[in-house]
N, C-alpha and C. Protein backbone atom coordinates (compact mmCIF):
# COMPACT_ATOMS: atom_id res chain seq x y z
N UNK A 1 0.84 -1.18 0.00
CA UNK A 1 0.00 0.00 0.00
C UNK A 1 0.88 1.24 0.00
N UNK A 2 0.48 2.29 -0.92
CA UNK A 2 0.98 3.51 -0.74
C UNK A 2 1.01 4.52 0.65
N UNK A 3 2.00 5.66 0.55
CA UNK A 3 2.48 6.06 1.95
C UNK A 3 1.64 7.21 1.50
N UNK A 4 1.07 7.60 1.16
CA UNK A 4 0.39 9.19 0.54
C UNK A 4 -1.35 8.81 0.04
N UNK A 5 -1.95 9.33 1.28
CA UNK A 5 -3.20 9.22 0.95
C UNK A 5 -4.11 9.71 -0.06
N UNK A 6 -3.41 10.67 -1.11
CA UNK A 6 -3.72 11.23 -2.47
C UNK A 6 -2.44 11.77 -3.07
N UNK A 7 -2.84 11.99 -4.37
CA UNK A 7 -1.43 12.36 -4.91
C UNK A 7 -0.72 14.07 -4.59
N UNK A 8 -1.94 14.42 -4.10
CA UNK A 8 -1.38 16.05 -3.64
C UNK A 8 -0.43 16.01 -2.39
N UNK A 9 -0.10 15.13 -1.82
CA UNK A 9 0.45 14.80 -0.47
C UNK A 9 1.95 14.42 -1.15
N UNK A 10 2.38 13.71 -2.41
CA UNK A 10 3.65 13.72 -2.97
C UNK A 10 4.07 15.39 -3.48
N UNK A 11 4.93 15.65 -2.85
CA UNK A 11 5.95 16.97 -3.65
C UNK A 11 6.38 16.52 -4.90
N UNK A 12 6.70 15.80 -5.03
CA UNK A 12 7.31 15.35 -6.36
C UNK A 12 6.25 15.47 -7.48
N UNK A 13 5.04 14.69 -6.81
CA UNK A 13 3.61 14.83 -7.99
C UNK A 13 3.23 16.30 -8.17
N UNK A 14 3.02 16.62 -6.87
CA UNK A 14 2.52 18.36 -7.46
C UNK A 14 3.90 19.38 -8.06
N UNK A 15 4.90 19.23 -7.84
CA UNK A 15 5.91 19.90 -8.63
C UNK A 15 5.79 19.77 -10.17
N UNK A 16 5.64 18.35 -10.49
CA UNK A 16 5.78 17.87 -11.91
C UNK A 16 4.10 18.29 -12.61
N UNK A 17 2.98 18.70 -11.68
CA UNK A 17 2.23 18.99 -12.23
C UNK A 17 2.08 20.69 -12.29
N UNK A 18 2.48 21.56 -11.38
CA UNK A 18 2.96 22.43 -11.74
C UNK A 18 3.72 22.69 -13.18
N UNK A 19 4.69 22.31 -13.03
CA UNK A 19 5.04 22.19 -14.18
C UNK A 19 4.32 22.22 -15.60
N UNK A 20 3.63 20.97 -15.44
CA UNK A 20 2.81 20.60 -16.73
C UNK A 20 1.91 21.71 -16.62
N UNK A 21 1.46 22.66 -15.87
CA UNK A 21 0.26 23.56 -16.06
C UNK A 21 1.70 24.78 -17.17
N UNK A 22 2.88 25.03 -16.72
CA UNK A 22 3.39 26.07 -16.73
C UNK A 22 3.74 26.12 -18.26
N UNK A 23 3.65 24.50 -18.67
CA UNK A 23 4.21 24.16 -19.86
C UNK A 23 2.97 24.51 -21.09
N UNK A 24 1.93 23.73 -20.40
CA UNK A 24 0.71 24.09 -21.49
C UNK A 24 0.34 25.49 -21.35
N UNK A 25 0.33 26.49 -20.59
CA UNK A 25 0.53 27.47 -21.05
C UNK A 25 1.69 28.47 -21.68
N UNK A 26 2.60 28.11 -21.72
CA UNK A 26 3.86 28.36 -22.44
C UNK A 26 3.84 28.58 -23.84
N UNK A 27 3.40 26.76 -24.33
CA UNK A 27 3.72 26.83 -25.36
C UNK A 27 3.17 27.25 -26.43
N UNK A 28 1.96 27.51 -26.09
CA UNK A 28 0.92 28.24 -27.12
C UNK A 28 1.83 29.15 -28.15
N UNK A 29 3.15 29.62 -28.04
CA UNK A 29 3.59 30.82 -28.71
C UNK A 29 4.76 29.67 -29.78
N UNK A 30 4.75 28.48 -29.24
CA UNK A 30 5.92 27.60 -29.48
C UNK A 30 5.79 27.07 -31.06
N UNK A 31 6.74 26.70 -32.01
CA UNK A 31 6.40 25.62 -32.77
C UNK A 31 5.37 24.37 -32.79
N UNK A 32 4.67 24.01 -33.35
CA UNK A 32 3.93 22.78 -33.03
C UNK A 32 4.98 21.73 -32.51
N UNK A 33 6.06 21.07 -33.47
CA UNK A 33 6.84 20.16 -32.90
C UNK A 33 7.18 20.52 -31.69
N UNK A 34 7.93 21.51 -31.48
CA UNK A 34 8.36 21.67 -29.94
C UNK A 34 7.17 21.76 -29.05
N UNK A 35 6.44 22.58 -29.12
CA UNK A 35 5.48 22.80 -28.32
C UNK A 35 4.37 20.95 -27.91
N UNK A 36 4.28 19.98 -28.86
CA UNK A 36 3.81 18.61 -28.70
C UNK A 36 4.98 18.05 -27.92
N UNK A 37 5.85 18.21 -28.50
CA UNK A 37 7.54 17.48 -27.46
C UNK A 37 7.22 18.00 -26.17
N UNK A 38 7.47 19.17 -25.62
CA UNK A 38 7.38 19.70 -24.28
C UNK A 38 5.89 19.26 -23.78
N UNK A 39 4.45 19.13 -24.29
CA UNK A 39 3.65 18.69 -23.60
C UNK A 39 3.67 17.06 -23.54
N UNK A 40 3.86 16.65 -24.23
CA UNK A 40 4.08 15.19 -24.20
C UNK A 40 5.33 14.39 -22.98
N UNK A 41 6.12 15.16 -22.87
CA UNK A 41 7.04 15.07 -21.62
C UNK A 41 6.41 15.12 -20.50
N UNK A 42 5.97 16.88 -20.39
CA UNK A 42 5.52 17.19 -19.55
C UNK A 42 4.35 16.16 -18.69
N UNK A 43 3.59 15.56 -19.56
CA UNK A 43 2.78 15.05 -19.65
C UNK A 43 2.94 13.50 -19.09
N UNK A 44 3.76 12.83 -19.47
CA UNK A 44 5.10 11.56 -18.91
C UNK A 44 5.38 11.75 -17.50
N UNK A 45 5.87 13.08 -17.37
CA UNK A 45 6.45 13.33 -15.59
C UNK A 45 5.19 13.01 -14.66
N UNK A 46 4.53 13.55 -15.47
CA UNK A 46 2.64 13.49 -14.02
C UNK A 46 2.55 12.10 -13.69
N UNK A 47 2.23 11.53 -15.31
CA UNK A 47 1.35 9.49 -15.40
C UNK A 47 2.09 9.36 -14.47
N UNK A 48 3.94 9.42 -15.42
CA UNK A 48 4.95 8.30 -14.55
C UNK A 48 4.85 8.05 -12.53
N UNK A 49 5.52 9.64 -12.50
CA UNK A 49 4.96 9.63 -10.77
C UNK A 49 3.71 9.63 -10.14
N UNK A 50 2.80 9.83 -10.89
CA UNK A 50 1.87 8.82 -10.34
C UNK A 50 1.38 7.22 -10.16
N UNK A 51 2.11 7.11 -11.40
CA UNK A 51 2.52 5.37 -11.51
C UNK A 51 3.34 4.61 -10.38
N UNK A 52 4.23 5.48 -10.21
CA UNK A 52 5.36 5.56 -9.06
C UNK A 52 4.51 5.22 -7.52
N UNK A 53 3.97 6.27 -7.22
CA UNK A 53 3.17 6.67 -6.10
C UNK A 53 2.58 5.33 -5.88
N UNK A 54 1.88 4.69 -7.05
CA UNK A 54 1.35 3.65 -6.68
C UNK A 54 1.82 2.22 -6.20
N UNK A 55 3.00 2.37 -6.51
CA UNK A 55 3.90 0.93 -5.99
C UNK A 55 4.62 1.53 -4.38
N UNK A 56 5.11 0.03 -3.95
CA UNK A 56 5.55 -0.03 -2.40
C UNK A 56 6.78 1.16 -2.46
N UNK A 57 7.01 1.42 -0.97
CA UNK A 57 7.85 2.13 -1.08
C UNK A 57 9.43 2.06 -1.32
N UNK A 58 9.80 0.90 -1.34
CA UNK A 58 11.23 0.60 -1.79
C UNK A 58 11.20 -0.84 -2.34
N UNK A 59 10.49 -0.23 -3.47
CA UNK A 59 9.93 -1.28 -4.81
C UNK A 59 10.80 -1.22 -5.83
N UNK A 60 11.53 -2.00 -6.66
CA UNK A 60 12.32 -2.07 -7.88
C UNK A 60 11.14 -1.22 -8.78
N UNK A 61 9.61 -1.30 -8.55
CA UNK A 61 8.75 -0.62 -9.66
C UNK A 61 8.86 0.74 -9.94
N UNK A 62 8.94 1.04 -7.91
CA UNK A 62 8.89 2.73 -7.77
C UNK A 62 10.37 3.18 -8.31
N UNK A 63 10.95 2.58 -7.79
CA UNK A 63 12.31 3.22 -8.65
C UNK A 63 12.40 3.32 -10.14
N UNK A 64 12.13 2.85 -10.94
CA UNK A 64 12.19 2.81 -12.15
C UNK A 64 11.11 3.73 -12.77
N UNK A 65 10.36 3.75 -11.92
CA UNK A 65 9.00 4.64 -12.27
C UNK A 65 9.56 5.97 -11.78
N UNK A 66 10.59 6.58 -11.13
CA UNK A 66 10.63 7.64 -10.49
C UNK A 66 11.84 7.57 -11.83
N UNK A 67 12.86 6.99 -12.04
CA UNK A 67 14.30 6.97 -12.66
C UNK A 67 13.71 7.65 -14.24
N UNK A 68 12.99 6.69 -14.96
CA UNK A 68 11.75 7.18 -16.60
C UNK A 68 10.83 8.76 -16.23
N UNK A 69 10.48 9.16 -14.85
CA UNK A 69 9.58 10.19 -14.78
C UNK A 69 11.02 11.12 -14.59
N UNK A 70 12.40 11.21 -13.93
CA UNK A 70 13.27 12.32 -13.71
C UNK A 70 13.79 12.43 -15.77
N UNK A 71 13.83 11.20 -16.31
CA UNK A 71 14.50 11.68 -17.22
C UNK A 71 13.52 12.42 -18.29
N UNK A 72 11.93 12.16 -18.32
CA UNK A 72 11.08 13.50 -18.95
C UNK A 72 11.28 14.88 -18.65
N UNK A 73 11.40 14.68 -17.08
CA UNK A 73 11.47 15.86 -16.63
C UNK A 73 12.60 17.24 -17.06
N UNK A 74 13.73 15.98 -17.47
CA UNK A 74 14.70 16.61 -17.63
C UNK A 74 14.74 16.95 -19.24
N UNK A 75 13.95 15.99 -19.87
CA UNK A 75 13.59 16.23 -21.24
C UNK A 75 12.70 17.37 -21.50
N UNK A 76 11.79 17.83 -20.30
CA UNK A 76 10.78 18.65 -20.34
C UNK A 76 11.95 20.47 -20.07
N UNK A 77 12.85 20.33 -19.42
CA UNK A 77 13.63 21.63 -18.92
C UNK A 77 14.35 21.80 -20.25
N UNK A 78 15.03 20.31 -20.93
CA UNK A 78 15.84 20.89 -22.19
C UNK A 78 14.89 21.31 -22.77
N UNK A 79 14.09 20.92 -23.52
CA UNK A 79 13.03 21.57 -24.31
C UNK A 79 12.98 22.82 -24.18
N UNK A 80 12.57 23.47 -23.20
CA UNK A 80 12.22 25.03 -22.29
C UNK A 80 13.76 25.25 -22.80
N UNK A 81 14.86 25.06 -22.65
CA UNK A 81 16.20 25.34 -22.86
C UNK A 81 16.21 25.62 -24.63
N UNK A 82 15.94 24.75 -24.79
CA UNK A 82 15.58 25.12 -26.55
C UNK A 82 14.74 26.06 -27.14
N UNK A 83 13.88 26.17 -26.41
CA UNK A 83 12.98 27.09 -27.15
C UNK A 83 13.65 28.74 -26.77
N UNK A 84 13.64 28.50 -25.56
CA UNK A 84 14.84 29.94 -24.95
C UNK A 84 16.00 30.13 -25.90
N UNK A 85 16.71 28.84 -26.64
CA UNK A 85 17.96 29.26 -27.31
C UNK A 85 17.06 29.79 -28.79
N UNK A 86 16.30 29.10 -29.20
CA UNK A 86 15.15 30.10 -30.78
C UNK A 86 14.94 31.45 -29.57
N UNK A 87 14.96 31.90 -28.91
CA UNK A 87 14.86 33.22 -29.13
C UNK A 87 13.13 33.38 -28.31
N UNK A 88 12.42 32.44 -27.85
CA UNK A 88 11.11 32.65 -27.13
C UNK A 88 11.38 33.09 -25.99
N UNK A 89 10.59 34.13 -25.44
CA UNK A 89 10.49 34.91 -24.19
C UNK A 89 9.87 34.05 -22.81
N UNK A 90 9.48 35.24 -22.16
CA UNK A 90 8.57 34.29 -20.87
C UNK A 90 8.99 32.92 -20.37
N UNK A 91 9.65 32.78 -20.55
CA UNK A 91 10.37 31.40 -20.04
C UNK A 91 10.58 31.05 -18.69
N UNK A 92 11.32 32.05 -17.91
CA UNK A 92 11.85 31.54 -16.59
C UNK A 92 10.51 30.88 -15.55
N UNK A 93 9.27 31.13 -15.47
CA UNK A 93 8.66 30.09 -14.46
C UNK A 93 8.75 29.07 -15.06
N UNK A 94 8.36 28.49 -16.94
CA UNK A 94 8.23 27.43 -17.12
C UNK A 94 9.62 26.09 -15.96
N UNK A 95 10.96 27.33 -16.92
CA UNK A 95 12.32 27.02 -16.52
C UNK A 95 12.36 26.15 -14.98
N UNK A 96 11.84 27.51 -13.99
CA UNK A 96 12.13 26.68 -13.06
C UNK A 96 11.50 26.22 -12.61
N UNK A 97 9.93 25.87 -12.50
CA UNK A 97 9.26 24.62 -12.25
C UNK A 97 9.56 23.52 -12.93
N UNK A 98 9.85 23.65 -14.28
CA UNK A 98 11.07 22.33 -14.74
C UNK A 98 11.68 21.65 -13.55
N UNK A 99 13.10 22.62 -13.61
CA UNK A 99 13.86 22.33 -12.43
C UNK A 99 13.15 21.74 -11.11
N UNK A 100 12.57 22.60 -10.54
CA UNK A 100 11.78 22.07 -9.85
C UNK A 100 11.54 20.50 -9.53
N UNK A 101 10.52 20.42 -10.71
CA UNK A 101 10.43 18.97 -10.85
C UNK A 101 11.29 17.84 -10.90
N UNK A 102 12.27 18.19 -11.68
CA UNK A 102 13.81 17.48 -11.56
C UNK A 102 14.33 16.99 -9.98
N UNK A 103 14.31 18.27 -9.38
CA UNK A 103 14.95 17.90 -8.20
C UNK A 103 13.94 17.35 -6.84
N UNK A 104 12.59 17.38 -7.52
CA UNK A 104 11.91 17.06 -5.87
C UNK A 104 11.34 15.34 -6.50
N UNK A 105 11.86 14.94 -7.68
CA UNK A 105 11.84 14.23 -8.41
C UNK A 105 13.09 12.97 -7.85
N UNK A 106 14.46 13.87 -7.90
CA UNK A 106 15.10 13.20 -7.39
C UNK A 106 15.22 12.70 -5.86
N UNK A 107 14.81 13.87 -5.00
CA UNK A 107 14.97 13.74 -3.80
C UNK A 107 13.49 12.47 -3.69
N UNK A 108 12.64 12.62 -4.42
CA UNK A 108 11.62 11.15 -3.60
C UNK A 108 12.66 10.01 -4.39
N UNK A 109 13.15 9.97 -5.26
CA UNK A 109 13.92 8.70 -5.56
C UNK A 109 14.86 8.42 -4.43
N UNK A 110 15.23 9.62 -3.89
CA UNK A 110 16.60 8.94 -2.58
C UNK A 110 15.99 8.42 -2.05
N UNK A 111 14.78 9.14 -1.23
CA UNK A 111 14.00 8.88 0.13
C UNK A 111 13.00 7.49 -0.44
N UNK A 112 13.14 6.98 -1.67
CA UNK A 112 12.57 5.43 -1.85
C UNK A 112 13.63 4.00 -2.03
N UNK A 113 14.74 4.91 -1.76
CA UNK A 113 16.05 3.78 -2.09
C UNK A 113 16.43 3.59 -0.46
N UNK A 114 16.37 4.99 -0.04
CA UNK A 114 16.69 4.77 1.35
C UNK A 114 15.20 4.33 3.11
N UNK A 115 16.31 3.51 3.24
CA UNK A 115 15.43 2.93 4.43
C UNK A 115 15.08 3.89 5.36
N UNK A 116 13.77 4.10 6.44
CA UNK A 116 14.03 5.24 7.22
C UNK A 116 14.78 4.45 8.76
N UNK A 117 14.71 3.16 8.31
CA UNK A 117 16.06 1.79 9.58
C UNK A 117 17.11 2.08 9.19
N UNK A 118 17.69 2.08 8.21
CA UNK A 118 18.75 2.29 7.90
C UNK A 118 19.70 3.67 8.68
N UNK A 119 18.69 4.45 8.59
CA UNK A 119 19.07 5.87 9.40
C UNK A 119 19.70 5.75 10.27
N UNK A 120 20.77 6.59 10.52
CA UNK A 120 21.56 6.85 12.23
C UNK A 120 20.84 7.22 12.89
């Protein structure tokens, strides 16, 4: 059974959905290709960690489900990185709720590898 009685209770889930709000409104100004790439990522980070969420807590599933949701994420910030290098404005919240997501992304991957027995 999961440790989070809804998904608003994971940081990691609401960061990456942040995100995805920051992205679909972003890209409206974007290329179609880029702009489908960045929601389609974006879009990967949410399922995945929620997919995540749903397995035990120091599950070979959740890990792999958290390991596939950090590397959208990170697919979702280059993107934002690309469109910033064409020359598109308004960028920095997308930017750093990206980031964001990346890192509260990583930190639930530690805190599912690591035991809270293990602890000193």
């Amino acid at each position: 059974m999961t440790e989070f009685a809804s998904l608003d209770r994971c940081a990691a889930y609401v960061a990456a959905r942040h995100a995805l709000t920051a992205i679909h409104s972003t890209v409206t100004r974007w290329p179609p290709p880029l702009a489908e790439q960045a929601k389609r990522a974006a879009i990967e980070v949410v399922m995945t960690t929620a997919e995540g969420i749903g397995h035990d807590h120091d599950s070979p599933a959740r890990r792999r489900c958290l390991r596939a949701a950090i590397g959208c994420a990170i697919e979702v910030a280059a993107v934002v990185d690309v469109a910033r290098a064409m020359g598109y404005a308004d960028l920095d919240r997308a930017q750093r709720l990206a980031g964001r997501s990346v890192a509260m992304l990583g930190l639930f991957l530690h805190a599912s590898v690591t035991r809270a027995d293990d602890q000193p």
